[in-house]
N, C-alpha and C. Protein backbone atom coordinates (compact mmCIF):
# COMPACT_ATOMS: atom_id res chain seq x y z
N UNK A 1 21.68 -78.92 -62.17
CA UNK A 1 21.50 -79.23 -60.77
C UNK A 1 20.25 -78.56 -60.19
N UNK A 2 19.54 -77.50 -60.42
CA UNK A 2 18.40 -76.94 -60.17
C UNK A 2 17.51 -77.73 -59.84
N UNK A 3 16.43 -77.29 -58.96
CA UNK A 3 15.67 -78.66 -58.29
C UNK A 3 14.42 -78.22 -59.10
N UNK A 4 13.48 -79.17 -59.24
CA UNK A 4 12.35 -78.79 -59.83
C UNK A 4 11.20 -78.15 -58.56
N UNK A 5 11.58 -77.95 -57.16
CA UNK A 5 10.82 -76.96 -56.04
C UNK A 5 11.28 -75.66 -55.71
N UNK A 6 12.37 -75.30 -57.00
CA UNK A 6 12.85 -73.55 -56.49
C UNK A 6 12.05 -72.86 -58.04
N UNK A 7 11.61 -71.75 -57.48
CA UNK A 7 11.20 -70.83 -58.61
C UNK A 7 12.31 -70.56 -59.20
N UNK A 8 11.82 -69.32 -59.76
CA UNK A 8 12.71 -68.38 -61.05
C UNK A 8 13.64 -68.04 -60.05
N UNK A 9 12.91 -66.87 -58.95
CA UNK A 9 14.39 -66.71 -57.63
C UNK A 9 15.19 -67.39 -57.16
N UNK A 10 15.27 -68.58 -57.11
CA UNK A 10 16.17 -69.45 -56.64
C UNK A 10 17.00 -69.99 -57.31
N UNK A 11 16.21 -70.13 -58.66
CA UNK A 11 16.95 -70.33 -60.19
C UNK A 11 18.17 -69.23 -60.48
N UNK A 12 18.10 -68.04 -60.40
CA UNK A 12 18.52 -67.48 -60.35
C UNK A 12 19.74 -67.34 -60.01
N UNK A 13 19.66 -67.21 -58.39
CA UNK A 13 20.30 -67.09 -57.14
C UNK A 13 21.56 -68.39 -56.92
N UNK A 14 20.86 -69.43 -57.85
CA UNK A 14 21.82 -70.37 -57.84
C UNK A 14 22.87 -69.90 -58.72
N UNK A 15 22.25 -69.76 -60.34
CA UNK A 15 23.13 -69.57 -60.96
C UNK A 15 24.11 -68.02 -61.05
N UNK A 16 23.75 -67.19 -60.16
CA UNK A 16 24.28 -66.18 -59.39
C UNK A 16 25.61 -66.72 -58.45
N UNK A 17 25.46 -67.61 -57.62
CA UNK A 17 26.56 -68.15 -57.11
C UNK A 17 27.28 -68.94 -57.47
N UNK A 18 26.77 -69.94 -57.96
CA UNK A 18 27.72 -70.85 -59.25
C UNK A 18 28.89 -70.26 -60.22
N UNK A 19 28.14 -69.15 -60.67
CA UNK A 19 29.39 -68.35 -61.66
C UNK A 19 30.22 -67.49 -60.44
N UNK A 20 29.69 -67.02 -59.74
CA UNK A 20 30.30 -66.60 -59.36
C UNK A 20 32.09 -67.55 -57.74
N UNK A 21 31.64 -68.89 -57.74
CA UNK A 21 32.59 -69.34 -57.46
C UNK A 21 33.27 -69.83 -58.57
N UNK A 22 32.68 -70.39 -59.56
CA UNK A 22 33.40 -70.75 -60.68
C UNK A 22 34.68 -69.12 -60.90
N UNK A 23 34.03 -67.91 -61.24
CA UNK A 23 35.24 -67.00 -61.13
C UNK A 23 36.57 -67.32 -60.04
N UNK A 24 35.61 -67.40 -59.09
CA UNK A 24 37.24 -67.48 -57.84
C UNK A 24 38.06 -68.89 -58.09
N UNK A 25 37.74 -69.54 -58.93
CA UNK A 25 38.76 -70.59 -59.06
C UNK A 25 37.82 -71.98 -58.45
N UNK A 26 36.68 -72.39 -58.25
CA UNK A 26 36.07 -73.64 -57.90
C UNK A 26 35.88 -74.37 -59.24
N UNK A 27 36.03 -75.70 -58.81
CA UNK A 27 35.33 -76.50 -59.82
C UNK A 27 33.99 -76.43 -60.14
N UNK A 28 33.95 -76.72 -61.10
CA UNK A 28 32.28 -76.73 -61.59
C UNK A 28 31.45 -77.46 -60.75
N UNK A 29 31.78 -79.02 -60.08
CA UNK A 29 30.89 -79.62 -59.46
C UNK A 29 31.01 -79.30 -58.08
N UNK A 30 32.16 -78.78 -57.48
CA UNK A 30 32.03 -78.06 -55.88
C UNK A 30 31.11 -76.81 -56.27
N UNK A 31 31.37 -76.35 -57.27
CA UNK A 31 30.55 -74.62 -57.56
C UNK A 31 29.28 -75.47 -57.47
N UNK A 32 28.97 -75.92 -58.26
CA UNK A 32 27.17 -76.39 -58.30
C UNK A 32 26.64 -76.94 -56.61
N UNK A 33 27.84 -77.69 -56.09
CA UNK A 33 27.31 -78.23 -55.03
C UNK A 33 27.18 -77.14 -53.67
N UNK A 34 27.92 -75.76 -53.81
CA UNK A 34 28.29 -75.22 -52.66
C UNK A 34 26.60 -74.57 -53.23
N UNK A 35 26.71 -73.92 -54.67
CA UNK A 35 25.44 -73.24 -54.41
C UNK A 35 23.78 -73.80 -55.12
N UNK A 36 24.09 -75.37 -54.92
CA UNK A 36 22.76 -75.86 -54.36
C UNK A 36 22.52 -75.82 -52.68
N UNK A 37 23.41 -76.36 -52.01
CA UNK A 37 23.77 -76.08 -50.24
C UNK A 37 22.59 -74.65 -49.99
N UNK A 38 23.30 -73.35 -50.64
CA UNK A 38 23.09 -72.42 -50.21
C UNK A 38 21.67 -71.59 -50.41
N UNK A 39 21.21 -72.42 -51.73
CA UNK A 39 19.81 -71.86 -52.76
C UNK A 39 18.98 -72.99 -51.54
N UNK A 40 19.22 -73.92 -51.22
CA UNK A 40 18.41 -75.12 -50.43
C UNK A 40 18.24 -74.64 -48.46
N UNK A 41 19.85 -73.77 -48.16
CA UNK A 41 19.14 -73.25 -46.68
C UNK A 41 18.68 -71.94 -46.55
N UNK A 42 18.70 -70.87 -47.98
CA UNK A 42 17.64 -69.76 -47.67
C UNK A 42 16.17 -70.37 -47.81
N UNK A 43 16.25 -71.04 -48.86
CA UNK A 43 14.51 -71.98 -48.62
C UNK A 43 14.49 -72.08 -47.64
N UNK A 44 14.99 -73.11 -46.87
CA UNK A 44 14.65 -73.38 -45.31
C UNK A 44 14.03 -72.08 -44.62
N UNK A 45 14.88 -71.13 -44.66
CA UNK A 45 15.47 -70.03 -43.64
C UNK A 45 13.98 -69.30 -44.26
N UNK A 46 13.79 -69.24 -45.02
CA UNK A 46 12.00 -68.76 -45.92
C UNK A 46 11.23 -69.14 -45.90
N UNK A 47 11.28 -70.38 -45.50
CA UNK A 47 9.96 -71.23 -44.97
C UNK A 47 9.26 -71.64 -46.39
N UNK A 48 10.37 -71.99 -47.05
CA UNK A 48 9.68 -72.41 -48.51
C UNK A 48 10.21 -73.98 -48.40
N UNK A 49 10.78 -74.48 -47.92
CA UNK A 49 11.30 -75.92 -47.33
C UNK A 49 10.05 -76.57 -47.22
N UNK A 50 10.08 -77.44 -47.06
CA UNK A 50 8.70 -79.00 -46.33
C UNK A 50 9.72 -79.08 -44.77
N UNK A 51 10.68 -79.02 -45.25
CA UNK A 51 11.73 -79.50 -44.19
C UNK A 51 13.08 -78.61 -44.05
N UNK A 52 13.32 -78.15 -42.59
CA UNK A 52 14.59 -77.56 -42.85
C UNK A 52 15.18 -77.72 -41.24
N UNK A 53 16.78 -78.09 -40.67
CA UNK A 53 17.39 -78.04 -39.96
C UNK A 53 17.37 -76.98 -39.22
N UNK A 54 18.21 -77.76 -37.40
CA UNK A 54 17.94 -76.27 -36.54
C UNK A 54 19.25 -75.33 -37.24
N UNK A 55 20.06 -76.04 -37.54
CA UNK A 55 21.27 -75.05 -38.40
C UNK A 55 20.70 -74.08 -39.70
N UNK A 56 19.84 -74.85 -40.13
CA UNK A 56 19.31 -73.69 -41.42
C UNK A 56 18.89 -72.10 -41.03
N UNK A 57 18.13 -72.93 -40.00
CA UNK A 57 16.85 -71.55 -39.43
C UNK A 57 18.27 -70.57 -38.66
N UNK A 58 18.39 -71.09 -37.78
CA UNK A 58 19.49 -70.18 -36.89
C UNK A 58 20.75 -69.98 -36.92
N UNK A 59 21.65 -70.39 -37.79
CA UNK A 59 23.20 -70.13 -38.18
C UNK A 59 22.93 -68.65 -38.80
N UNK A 60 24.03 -68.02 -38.75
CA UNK A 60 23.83 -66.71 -39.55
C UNK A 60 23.53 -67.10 -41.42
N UNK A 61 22.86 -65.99 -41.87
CA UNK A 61 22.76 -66.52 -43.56
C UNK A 61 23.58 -66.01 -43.51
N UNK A 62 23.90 -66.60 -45.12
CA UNK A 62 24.85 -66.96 -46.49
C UNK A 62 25.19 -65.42 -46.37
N UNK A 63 23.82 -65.17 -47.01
CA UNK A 63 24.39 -63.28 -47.18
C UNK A 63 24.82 -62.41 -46.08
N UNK A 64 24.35 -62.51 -45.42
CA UNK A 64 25.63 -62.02 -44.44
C UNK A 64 26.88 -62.15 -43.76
N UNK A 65 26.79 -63.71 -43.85
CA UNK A 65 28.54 -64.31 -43.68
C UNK A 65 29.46 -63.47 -44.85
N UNK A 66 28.92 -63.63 -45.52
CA UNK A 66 29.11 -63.29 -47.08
C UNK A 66 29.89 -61.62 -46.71
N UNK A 67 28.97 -60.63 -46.15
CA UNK A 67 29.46 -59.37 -46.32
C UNK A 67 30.37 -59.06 -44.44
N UNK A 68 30.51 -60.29 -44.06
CA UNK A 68 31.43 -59.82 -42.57
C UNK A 68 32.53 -60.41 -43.10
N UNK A 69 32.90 -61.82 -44.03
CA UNK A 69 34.17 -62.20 -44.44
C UNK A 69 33.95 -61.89 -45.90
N UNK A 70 34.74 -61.08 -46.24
CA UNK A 70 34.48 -61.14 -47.82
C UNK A 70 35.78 -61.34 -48.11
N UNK A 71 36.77 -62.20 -47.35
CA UNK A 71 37.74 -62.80 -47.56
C UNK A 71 39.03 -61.87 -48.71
N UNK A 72 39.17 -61.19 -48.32
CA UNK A 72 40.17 -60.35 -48.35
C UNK A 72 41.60 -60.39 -48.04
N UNK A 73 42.27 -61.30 -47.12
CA UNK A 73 43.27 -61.39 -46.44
C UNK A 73 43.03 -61.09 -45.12
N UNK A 74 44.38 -61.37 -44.54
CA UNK A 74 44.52 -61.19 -42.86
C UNK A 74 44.76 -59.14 -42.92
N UNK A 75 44.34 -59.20 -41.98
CA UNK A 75 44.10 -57.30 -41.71
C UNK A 75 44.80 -57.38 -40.49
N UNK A 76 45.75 -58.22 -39.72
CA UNK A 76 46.47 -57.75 -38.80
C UNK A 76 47.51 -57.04 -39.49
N UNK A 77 48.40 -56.09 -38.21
CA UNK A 77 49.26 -55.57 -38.99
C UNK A 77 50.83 -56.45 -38.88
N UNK A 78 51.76 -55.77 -39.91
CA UNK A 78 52.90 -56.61 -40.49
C UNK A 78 53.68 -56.66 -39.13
N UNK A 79 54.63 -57.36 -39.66
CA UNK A 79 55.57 -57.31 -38.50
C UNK A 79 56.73 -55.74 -38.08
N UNK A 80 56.88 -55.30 -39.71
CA UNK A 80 57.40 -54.12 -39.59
C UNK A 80 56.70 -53.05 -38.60
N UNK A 81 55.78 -53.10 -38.77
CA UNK A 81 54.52 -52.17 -37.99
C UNK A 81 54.15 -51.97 -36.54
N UNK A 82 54.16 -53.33 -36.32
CA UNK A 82 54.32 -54.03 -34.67
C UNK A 82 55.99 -53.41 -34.33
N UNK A 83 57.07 -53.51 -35.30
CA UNK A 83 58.30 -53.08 -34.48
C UNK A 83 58.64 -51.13 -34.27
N UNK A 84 58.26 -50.67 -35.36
CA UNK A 84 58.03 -49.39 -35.42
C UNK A 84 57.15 -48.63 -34.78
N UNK A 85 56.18 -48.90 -34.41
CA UNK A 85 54.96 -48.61 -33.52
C UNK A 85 54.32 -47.73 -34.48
N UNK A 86 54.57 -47.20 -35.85
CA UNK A 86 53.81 -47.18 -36.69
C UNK A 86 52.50 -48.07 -37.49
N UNK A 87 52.34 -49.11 -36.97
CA UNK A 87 51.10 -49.62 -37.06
C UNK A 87 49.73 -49.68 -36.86
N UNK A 88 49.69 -48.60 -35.54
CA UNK A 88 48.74 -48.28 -35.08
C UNK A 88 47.95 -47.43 -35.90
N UNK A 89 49.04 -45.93 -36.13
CA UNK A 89 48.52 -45.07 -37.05
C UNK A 89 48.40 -45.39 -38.55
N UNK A 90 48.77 -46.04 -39.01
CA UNK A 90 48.95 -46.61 -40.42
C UNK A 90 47.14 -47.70 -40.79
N UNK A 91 47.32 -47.99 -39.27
CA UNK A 91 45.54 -48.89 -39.24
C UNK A 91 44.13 -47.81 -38.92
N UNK A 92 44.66 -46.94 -38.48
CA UNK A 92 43.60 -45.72 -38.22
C UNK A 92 43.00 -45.98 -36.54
N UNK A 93 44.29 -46.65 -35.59
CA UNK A 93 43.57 -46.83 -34.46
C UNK A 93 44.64 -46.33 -33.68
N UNK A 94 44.54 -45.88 -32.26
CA UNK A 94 45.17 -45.29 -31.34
C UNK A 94 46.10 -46.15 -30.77
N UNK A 95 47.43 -45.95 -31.09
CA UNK A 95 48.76 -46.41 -30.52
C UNK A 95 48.29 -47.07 -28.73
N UNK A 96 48.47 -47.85 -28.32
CA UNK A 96 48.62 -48.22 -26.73
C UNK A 96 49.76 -48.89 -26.38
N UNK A 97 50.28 -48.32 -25.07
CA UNK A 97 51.49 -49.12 -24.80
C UNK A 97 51.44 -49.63 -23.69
């Protein structure tokens, strides 16, 4: 799937994300397609594009979506926690009532 207008870095970078959704469980052709998407709007966002969307330039990047959800689970607390009022301290934040 590599385009013949990305260097070695992008070459790379693709196949950097590719394996790496392929690990989390994607198919091979969503994996290739999510990280052509993504190798195609840092170009943009680099000004290595001919052409790039107002979403490319100004949506937050990849890599940083990347390190605010790193998709972990829900971080509210349980229900036990909420009834005990031990939740607060158990989250490292100050009880309020």
């Amino acid at each position: 799937m590599p385009q013949e207008a990305w260097n070695a870095k992008r070459e790379r970078q693709y196949k950097h994300i590719k394996e790496g959704l392929e690990q989390r469980g994607r198919s091979e052709d969503l994996a290739e397609e999510i990280a052509a998407r993504t190798v195609n709007k840092e170009r943009a966002r680099s000004g290595e594009a001919k052409t790039k969307s107002r979403s490319s330039t100004q949506d937050i990047s990849s890599g940083r979506r990347g390190g605010l959800r790193p998709h972990t689970g829900p971080r509210g607390r349980t229900y036990d926690q909420t009834r005990t009022g031990l939740g607060a301290v158990a989250q490292g934040t100050a009880a309020t009532a």
